[in-house]
C-alpha atoms as a PDB file:
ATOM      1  CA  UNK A   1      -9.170 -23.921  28.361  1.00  0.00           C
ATOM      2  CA  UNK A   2      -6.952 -21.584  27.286  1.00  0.00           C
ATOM      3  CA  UNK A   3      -5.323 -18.986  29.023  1.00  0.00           C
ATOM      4  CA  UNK A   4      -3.421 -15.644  28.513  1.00  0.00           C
ATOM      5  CA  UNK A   5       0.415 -15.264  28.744  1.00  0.00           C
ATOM      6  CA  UNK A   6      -0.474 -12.359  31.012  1.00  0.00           C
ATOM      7  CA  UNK A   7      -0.508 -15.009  33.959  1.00  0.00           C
ATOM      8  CA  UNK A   8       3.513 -14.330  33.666  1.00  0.00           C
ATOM      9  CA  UNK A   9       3.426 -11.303  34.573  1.00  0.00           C
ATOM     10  CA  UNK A  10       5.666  -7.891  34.051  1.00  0.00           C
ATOM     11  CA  UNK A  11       8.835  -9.074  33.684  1.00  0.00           C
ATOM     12  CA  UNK A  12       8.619 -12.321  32.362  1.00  0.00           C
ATOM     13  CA  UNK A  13       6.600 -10.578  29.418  1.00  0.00           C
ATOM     14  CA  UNK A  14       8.432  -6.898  29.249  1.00  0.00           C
ATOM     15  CA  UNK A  15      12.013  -7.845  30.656  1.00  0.00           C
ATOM     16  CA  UNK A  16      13.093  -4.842  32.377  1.00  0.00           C
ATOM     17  CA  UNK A  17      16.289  -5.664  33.351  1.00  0.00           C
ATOM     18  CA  UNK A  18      17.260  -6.357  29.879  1.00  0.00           C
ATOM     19  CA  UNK A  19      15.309  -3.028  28.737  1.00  0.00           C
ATOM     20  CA  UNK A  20      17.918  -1.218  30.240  1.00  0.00           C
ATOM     21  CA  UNK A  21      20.502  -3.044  29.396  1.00  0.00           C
ATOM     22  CA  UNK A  22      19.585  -1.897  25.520  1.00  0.00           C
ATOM     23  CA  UNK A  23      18.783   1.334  26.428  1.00  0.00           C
ATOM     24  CA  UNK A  24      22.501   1.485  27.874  1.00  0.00           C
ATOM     25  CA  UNK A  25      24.024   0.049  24.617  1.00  0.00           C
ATOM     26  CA  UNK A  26      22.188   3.098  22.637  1.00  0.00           C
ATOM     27  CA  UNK A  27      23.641   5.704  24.778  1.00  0.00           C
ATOM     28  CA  UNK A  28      26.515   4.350  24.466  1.00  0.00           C
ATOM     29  CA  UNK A  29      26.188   4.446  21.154  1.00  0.00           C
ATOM     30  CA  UNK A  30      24.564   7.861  20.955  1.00  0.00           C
ATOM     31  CA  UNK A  31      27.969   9.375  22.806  1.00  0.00           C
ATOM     32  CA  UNK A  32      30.260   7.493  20.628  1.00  0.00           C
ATOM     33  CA  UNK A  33      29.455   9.007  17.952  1.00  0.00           C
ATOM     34  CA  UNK A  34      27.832  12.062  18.805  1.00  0.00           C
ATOM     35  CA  UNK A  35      29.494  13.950  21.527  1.00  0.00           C
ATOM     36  CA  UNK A  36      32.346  12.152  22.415  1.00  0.00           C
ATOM     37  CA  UNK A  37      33.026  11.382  18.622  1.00  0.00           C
ATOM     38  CA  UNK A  38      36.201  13.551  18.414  1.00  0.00           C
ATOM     39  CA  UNK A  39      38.065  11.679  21.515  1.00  0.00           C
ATOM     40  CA  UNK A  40      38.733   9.017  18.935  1.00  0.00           C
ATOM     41  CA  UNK A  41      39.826  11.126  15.862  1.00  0.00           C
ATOM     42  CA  UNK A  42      38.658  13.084  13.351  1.00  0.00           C
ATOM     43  CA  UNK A  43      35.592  10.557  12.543  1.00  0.00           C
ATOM     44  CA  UNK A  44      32.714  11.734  10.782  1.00  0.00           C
ATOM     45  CA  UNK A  45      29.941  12.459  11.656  1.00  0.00           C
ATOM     46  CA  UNK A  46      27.444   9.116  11.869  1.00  0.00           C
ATOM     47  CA  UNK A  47      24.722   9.987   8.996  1.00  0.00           C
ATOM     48  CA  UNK A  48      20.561   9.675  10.381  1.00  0.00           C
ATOM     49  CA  UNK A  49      20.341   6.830   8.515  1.00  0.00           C
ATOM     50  CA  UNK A  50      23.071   4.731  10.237  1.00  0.00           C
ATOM     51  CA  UNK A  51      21.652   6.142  13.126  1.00  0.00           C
ATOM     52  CA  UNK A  52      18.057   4.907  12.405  1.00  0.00           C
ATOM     53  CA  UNK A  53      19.484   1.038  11.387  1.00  0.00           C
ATOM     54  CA  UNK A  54      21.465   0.788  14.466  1.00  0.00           C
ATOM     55  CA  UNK A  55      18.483   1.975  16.712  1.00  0.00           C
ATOM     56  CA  UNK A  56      16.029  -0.353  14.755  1.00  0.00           C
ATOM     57  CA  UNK A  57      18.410  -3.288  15.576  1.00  0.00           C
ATOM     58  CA  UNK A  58      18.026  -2.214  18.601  1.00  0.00           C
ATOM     59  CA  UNK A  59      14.239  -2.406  19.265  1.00  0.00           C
ATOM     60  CA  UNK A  60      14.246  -5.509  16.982  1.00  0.00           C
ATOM     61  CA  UNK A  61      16.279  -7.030  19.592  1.00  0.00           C
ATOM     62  CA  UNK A  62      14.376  -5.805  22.665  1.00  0.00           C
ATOM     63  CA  UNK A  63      11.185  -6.638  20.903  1.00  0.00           C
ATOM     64  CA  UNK A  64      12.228 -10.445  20.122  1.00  0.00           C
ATOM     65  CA  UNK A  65      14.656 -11.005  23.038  1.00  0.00           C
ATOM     66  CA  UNK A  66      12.594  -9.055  25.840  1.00  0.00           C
ATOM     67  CA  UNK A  67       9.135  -8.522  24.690  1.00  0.00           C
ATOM     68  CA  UNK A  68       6.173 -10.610  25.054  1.00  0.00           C
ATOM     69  CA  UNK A  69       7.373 -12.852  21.737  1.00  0.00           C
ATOM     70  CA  UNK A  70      10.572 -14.283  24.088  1.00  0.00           C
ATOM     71  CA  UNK A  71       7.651 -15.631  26.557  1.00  0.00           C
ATOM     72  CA  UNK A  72       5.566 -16.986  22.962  1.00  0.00           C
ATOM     73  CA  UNK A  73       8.803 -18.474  21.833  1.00  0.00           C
ATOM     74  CA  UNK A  74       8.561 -20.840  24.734  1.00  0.00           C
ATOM     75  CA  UNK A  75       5.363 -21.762  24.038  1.00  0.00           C
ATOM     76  CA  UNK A  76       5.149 -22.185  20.065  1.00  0.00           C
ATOM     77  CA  UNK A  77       7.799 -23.248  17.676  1.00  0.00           C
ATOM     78  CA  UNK A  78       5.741 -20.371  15.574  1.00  0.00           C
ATOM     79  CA  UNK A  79       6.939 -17.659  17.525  1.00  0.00           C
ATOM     80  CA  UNK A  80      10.337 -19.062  18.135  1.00  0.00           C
ATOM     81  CA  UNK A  81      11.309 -19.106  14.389  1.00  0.00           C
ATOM     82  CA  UNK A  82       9.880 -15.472  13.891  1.00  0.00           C
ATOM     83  CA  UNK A  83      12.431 -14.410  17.003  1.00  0.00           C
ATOM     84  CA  UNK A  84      15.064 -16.471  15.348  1.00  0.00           C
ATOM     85  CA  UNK A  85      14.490 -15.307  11.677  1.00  0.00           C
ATOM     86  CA  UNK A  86      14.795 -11.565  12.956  1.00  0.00           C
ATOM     87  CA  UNK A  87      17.203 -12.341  15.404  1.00  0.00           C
ATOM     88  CA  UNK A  88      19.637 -13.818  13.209  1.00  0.00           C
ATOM     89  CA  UNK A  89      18.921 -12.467   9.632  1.00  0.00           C
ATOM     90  CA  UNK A  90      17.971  -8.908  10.049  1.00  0.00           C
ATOM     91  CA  UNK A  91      19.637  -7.567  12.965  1.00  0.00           C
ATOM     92  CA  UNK A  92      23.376  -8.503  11.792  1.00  0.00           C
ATOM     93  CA  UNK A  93      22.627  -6.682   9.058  1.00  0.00           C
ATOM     94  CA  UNK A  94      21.299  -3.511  10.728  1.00  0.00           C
ATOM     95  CA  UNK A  95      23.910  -3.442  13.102  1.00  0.00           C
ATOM     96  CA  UNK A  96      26.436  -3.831  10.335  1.00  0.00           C
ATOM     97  CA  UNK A  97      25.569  -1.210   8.263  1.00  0.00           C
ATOM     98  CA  UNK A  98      24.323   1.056  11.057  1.00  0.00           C
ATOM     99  CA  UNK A  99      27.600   1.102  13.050  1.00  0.00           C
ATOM    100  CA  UNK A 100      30.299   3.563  11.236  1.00  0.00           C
ATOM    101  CA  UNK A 101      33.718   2.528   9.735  1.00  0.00           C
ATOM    102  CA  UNK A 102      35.503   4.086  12.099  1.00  0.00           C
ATOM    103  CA  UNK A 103      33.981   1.698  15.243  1.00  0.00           C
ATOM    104  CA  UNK A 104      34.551  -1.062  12.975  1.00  0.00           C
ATOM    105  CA  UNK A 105      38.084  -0.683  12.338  1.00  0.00           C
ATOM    106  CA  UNK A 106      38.703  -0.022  16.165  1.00  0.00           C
ATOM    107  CA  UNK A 107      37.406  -2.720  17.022  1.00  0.00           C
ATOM    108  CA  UNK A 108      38.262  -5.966  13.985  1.00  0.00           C
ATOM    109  CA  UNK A 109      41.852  -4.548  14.108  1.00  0.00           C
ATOM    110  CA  UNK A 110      42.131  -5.439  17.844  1.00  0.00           C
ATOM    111  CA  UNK A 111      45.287  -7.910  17.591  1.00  0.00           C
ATOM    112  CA  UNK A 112      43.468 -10.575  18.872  1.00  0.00           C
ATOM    113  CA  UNK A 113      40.025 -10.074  16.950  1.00  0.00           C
ATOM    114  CA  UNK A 114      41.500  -8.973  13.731  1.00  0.00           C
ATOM    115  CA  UNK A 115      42.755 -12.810  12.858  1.00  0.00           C
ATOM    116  CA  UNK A 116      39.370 -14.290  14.130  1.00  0.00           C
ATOM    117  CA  UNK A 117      37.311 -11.999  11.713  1.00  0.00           C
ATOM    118  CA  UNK A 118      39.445 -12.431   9.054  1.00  0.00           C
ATOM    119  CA  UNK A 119      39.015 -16.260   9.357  1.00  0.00           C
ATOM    120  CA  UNK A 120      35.578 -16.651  10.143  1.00  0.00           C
ATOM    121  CA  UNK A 121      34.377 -14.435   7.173  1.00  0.00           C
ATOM    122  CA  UNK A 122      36.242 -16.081   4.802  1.00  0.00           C
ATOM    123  CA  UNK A 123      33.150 -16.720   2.350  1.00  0.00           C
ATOM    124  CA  UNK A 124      33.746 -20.798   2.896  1.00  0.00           C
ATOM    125  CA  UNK A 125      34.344 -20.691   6.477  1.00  0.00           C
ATOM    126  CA  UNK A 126      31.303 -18.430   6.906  1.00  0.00           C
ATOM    127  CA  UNK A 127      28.866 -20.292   5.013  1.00  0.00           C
ATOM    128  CA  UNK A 128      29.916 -23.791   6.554  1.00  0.00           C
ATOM    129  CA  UNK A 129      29.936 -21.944  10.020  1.00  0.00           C
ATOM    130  CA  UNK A 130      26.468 -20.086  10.314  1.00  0.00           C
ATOM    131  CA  UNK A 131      24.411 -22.768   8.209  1.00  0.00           C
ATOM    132  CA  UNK A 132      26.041 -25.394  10.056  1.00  0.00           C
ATOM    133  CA  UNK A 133      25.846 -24.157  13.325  1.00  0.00           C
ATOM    134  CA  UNK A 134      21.874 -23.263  12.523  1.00  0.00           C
ATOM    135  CA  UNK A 135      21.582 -27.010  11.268  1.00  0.00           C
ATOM    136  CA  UNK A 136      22.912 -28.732  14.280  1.00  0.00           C
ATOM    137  CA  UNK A 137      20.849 -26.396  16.876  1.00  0.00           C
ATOM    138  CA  UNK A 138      17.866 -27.444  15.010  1.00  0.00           C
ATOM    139  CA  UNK A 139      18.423 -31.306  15.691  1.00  0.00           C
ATOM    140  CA  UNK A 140      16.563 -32.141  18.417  1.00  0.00           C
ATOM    141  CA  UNK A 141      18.966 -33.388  20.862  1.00  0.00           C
ATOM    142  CA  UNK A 142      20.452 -29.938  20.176  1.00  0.00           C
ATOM    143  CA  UNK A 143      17.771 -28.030  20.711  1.00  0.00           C
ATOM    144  CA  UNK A 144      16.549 -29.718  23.802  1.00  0.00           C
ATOM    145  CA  UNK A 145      19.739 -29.114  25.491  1.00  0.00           C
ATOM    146  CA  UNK A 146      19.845 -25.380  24.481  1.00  0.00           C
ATOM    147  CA  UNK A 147      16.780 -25.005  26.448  1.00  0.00           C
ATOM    148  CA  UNK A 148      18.238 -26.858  29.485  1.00  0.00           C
ATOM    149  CA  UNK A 149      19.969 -23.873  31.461  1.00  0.00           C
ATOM    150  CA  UNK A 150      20.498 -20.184  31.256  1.00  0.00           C
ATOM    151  CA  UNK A 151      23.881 -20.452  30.405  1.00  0.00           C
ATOM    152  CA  UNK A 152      23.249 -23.246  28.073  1.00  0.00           C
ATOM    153  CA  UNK A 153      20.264 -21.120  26.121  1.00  0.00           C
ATOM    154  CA  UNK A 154      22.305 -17.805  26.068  1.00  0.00           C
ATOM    155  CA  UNK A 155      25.738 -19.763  24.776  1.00  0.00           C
ATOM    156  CA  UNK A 156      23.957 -21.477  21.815  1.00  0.00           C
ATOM    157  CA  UNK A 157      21.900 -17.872  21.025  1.00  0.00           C
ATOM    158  CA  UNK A 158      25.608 -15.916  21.537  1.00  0.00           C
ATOM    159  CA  UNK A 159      27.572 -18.129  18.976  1.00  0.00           C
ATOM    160  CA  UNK A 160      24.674 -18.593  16.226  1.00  0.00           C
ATOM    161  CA  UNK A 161      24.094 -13.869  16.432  1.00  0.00           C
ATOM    162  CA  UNK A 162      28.067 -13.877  16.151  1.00  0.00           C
ATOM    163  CA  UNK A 163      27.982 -17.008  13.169  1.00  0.00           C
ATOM    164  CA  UNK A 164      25.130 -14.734  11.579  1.00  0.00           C
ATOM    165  CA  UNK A 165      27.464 -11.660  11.463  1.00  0.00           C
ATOM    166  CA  UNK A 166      30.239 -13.756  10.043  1.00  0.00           C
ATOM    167  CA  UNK A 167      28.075 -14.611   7.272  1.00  0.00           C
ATOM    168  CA  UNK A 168      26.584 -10.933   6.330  1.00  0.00           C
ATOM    169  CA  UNK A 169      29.743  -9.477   6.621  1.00  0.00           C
ATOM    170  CA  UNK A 170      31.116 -10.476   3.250  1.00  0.00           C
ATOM    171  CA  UNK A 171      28.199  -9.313   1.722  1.00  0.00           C
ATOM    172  CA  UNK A 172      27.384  -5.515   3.306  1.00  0.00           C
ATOM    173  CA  UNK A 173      30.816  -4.702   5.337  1.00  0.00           C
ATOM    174  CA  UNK A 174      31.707  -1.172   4.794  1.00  0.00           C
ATOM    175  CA  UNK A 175      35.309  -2.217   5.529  1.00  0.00           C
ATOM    176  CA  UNK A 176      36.837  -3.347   2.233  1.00  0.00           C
ATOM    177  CA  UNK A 177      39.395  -6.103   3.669  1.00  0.00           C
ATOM    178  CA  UNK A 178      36.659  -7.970   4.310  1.00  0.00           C
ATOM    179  CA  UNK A 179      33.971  -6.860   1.226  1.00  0.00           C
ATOM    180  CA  UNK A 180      35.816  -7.902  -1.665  1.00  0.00           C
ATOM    181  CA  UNK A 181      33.881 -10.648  -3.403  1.00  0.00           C
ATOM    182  CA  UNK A 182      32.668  -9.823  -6.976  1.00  0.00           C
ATOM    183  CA  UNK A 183      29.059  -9.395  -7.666  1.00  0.00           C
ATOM    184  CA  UNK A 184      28.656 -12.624  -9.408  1.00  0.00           C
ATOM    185  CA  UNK A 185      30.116 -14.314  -6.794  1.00  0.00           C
ATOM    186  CA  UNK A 186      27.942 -12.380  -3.982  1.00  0.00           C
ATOM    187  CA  UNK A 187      25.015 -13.687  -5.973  1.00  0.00           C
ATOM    188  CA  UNK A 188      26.262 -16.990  -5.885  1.00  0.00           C
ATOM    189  CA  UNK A 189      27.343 -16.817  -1.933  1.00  0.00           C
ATOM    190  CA  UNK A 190      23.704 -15.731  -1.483  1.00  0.00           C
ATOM    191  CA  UNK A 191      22.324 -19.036  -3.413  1.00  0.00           C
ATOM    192  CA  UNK A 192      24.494 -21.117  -1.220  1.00  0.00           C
ATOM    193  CA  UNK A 193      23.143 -19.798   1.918  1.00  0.00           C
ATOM    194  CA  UNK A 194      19.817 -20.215   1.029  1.00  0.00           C
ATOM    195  CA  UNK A 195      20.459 -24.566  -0.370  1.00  0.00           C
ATOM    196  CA  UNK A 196      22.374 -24.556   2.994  1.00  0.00           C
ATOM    197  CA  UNK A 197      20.039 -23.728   5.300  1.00  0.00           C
ATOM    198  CA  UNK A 198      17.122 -25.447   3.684  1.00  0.00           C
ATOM    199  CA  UNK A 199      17.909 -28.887   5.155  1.00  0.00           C
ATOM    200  CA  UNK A 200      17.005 -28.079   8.691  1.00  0.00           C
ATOM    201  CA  UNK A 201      13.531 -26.107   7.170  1.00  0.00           C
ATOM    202  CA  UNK A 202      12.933 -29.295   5.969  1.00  0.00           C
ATOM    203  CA  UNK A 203      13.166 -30.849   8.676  1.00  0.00           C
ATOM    204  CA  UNK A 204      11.050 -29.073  10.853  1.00  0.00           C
ATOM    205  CA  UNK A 205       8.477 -28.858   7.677  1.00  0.00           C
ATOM    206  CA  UNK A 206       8.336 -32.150   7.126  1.00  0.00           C
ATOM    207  CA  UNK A 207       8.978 -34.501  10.032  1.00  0.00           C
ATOM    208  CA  UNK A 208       5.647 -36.744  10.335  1.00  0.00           C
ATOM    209  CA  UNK A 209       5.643 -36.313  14.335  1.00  0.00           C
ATOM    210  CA  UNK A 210       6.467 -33.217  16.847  1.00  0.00           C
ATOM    211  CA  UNK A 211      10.616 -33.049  16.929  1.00  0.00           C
ATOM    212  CA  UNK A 212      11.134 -30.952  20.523  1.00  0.00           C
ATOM    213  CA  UNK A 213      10.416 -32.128  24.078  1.00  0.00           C
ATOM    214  CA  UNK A 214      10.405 -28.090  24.692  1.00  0.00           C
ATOM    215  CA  UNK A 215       6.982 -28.426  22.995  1.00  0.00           C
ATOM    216  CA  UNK A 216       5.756 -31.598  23.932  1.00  0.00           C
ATOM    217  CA  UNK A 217       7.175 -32.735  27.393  1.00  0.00           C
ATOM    218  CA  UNK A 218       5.590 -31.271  30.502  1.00  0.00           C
ATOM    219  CA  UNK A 219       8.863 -31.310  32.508  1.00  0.00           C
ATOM    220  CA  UNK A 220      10.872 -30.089  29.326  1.00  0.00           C
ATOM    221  CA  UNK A 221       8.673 -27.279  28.619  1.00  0.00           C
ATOM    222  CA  UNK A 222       8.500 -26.029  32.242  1.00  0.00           C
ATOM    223  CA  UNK A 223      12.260 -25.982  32.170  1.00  0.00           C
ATOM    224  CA  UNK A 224      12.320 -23.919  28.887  1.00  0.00           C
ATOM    225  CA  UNK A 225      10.008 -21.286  30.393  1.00  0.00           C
ATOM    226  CA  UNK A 226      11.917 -21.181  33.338  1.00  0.00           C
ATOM    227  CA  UNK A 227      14.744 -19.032  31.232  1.00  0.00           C
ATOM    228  CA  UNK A 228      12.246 -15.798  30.587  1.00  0.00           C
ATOM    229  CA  UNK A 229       9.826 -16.578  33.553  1.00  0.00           C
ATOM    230  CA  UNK A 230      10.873 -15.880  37.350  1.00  0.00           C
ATOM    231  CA  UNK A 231      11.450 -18.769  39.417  1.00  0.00           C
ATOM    232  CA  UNK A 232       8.799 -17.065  41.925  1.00  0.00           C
ATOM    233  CA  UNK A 233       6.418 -17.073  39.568  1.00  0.00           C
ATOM    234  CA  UNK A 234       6.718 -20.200  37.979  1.00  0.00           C
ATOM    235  CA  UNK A 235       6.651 -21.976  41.012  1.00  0.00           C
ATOM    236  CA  UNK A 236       3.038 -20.434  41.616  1.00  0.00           C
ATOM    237  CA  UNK A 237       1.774 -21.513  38.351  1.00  0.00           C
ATOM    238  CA  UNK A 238       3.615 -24.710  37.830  1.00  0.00           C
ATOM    239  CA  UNK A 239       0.813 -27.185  39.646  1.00  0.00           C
ATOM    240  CA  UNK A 240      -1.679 -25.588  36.851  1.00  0.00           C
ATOM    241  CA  UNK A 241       0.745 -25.550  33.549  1.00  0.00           C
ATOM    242  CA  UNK A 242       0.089 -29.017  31.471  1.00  0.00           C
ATOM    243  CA  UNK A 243       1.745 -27.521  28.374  1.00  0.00           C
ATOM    244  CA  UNK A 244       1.379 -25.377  25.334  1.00  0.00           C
ATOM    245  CA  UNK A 245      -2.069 -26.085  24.341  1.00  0.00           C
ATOM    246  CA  UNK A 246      -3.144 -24.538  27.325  1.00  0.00           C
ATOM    247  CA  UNK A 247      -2.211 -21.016  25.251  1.00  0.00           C
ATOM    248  CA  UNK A 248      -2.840 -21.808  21.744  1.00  0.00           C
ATOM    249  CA  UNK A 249      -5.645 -23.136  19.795  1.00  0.00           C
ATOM    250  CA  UNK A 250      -3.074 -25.225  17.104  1.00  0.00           C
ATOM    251  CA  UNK A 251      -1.740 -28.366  17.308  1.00  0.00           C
ATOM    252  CA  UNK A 252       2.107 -29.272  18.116  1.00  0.00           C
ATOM    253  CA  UNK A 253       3.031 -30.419  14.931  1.00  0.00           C
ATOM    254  CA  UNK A 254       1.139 -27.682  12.920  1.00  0.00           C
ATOM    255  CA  UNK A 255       2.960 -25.308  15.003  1.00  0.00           C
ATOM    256  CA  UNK A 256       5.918 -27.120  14.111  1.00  0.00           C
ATOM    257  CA  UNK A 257       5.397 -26.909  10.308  1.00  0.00           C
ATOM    258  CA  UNK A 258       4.546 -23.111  10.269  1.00  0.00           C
ATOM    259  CA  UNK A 259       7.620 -22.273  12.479  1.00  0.00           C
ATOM    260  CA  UNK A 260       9.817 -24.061   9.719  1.00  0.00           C
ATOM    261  CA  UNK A 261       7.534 -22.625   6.794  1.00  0.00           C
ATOM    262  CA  UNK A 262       8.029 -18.947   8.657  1.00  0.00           C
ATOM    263  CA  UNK A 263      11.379 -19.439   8.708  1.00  0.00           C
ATOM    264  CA  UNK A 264      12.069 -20.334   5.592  1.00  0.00           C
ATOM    265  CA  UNK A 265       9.751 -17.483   4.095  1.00  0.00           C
ATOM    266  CA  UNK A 266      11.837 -14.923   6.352  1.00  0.00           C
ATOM    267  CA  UNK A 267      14.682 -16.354   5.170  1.00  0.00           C
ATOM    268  CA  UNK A 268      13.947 -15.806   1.313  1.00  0.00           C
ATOM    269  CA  UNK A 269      12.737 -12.663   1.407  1.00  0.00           C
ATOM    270  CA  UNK A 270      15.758 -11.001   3.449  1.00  0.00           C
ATOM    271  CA  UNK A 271      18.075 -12.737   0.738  1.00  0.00           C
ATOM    272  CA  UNK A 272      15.858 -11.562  -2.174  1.00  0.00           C
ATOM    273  CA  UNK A 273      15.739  -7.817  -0.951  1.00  0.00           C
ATOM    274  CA  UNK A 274      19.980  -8.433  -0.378  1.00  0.00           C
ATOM    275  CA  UNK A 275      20.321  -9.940  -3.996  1.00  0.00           C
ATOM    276  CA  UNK A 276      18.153  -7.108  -5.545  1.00  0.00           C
ATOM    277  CA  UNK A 277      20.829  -4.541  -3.450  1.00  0.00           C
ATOM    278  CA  UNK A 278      23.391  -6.217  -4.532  1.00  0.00           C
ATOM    279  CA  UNK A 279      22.607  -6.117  -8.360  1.00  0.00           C
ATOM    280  CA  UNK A 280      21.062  -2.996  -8.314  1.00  0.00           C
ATOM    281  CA  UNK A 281      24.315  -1.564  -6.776  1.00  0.00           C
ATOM    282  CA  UNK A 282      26.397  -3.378  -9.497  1.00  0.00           C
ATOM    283  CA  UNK A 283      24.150  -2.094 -12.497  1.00  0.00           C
ATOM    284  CA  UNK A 284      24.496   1.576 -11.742  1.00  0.00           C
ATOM    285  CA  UNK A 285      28.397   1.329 -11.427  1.00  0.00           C
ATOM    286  CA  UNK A 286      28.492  -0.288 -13.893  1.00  0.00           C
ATOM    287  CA  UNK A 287      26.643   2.666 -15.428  1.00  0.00           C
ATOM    288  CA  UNK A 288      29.205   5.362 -13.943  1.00  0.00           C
ATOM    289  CA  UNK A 289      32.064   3.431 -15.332  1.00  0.00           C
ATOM    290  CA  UNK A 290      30.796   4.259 -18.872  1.00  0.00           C
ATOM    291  CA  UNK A 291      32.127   7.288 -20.076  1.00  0.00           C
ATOM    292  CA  UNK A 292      30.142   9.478 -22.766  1.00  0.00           C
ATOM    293  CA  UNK A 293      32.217  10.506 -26.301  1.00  0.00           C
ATOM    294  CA  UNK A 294      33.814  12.903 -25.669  1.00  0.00           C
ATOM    295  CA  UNK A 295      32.076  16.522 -27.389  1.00  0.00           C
ATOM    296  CA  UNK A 296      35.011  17.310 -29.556  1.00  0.00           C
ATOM    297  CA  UNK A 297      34.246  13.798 -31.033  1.00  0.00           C
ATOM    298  CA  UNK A 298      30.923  14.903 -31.599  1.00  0.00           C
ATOM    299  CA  UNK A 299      31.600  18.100 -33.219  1.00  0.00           C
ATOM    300  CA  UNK A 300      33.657  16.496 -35.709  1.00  0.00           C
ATOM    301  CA  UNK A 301      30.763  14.882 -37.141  1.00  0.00           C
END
């Protein structure tokens, strides 16, 4: 029989605490660089559109992070990709180019941040750190153990968002120290990140039996919903929870090879429409930088 991740209730599915907690990072944001925007210089003023990426990272994050698909990520490997995939791959990039120059440079050029950015997005260092860091939370053991405590969860989740800003922020920065890679080798940064992270799709893809107790073990997978359900509640329904099947008509392991297939697809097409940017961008400069003859040439003819 299955049942309807409404048994959860309100906030296990809606996460109002952490509602507000968004809500308070876009005012914040909102009197940064609207009405307070002249306590920190003479900035400019943010344009709608940075507005409209920062507030869509913003809801993308509520909506994976808070909304009913955090609950569905601890229940199918399906849904947990799709949060990851938007969490890490579309959000950085968002935030990056929806926050303003200004913030940036307050911020990175903190003494003790500056030398910590300027390290970690070394193109190298990035790529090694986010794909590696996504590899290793994808072995089991890994994985299992992210889903063990609070703490644990929201550590592993903290360091891959700030790995996945490492690694866009050679690419999109609007602060030049640290957006200074040619084209050609942007294209070629892009192609490594997509060979590097297709080991652990792989993995997931093609492993002949389920990989994560978080799926498959009773006891596991009640501790993994315990980090987005309330302890009251859980404790009601805990006698009748057997595991995931209860909610979903698919099998473990073909919920296991979508997630990876999802995740690779996501993956693809956010580094296609990047690449595409990228040359586009380099085409029409490359169009600006060549000058007409000059008319007095011409009239000589």
């Amino acid at each position: 029989m299955w049942l309807d991740i409404q048994i959860f209730g309100f906030r296990a599915l809606w996460s109002p605490y952490f509602m507000l907690f968004i809500a308070l990072i876009g005012l914040i944001y909102f009197l940064i660089t609207g009405p307070f925007r002249h306590k920190f210089g003479k900035n400019p003023k943010v344009s709608i559109k940075q507005q409209s990426y920062f507030y869509t990272a913003l809801l993308l994050i509520y909506l994976v992070k808070g909304a009913p698909v955090d609950v569905l990520s601890h229940i199918t490997l399906t849904a947990h990709m799709i949060q990851m995939a938007i969490y890490l791959l579309i959000v950085p990039i968002l935030m990056i180019k929806g926050i303003p120059v200004w913030i940036w440079e307050k911020i990175i050029y903190l003494p003790v941040i500056r030398p910590i950015v300027k390290l970690g997005t070394k193109p190298l260092v990035s790529l090694l750190l986010f794909n590696g860091f996504f590899s290793i939370y994808h072995i089991p053991i890994i994985f299992n153990f992210a889903q063990s405590s609070q703490f644990t969860h929201d550590t592993v989740h903290t360091m891959l968002f700030i790995a996945a800003f490492m690694m866009w922020f050679p690419l999109i920065s609007s602060l030049k120290e640290f957006n200074q890679l040619q084209p050609l080798l942007k294209v070629g940064y892009i192609f490594a990140n997509t060979v590097l992270i297709t080991p652990a799709c792989a993995l997931i893809i093609f492993a002949p039996d389920p990989l994560y107790a978080a799926y498959t073990e009773e006891g596991a997978w009640i501790q993994a919903l315990s980090l987005c359900v309330p302890s009251d509640v859980l404790q009601g329904l805990a006698p009748a929870l057997t595991g995931p099947e209860m909610f979903t008509p698919i099998s473990t392991i073909i919920d296991q090879q979508l997630g990876g297939i999802i995740m690779k697809t996501i993956q693809e097409i956010t580094y296609g429409i990047t690449l595409a940017s990228i040359v586009s961008s380099w085409f029409r400069s490359r169009n600006k930088s060549i000058d007409p003859l000059p008319s007095a040439s011409i009239e000589s003819y």
